[in-house]
Protein backbone atom coordinates (compact mmCIF):
# COMPACT_ATOMS: atom_id res chain seq x y z
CA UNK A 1 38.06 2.47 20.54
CA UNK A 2 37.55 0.16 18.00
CA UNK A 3 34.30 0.27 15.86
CA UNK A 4 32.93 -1.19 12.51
CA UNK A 5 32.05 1.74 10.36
CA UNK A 6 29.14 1.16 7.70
CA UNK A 7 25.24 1.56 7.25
CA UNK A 8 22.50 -0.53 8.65
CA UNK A 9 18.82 -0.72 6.78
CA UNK A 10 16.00 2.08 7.54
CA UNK A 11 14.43 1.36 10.45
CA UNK A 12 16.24 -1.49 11.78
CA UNK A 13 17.11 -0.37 15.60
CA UNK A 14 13.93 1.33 15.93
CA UNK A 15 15.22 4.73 13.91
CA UNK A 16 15.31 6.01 10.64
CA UNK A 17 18.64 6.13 9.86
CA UNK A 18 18.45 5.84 6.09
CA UNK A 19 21.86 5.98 4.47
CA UNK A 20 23.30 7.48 7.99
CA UNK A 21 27.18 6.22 8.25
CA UNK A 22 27.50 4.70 11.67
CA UNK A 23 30.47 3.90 13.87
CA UNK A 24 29.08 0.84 15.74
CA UNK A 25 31.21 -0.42 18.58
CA UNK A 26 33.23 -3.19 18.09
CA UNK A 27 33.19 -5.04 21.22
CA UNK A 28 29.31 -5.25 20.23
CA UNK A 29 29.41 -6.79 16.78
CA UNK A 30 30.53 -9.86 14.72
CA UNK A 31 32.50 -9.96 11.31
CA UNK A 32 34.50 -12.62 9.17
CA UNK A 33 37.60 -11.32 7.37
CA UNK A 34 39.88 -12.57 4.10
CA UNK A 35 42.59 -11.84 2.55
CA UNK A 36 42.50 -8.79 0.38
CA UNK A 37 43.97 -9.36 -3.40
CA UNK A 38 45.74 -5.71 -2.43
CA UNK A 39 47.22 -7.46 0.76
CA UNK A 40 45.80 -7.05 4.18
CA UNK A 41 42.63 -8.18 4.56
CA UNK A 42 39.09 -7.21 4.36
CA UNK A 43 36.08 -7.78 6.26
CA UNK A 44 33.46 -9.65 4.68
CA UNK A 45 30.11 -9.68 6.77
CA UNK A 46 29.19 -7.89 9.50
CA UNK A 47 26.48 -8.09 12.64
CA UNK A 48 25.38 -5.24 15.29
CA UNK A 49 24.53 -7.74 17.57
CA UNK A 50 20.90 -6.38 19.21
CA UNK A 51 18.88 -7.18 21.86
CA UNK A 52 16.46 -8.18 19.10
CA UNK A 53 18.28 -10.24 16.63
CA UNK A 54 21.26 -9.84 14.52
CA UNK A 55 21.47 -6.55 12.48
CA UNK A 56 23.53 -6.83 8.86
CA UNK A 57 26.03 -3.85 8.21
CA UNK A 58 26.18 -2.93 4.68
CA UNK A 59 29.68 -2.15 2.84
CA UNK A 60 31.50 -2.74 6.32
CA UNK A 61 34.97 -1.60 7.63
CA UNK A 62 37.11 -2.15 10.81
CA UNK A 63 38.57 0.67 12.57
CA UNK A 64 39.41 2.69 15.44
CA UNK A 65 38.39 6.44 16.50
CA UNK A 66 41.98 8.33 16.61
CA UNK A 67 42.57 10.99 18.88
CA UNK A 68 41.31 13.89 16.77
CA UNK A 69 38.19 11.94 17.01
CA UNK A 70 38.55 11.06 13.21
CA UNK A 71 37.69 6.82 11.97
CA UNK A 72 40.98 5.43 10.83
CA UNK A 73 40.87 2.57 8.83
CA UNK A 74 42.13 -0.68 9.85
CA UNK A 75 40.70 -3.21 6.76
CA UNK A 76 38.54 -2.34 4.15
């Protein structure tokens, strides 16, 4: 399953998640990428895209859960 790991602001989705690390799913999000200078690439921005607007993702990462049920990183 991919997933964009990262934290969202207090409050936002109608919890207080403050400083929680989420694993949002992919499929339900939006994020630019570039090149990293240490090759690869790295996502930029990131949205939780919500029934009431567009929810920013702070310090962002895209991933998958593995089958030990750990996040594996894909791009910084």
């Amino acid at each position: 399953m991919m997933v964009i790991k990262g934290t969202i602001p207090a409050n936002t989705l109608g919890n207080n998640l403050v400083g929680d690390v989420l694993h949002l799913p992919a499929d339900r999000c939006a994020w630019t990428t570039s090149a990293s200078s240490a090759g690869g690439y790295q996502v930029d921005k990131a949205f939780f895209i919500h029934s009431t607007g567009n929810v920013t993702i702070v310090t962002p990462t895209l991933g998958y859960i593995g089958k030990s049920g750990r996040f594996v990183e894909i791009a910084t």
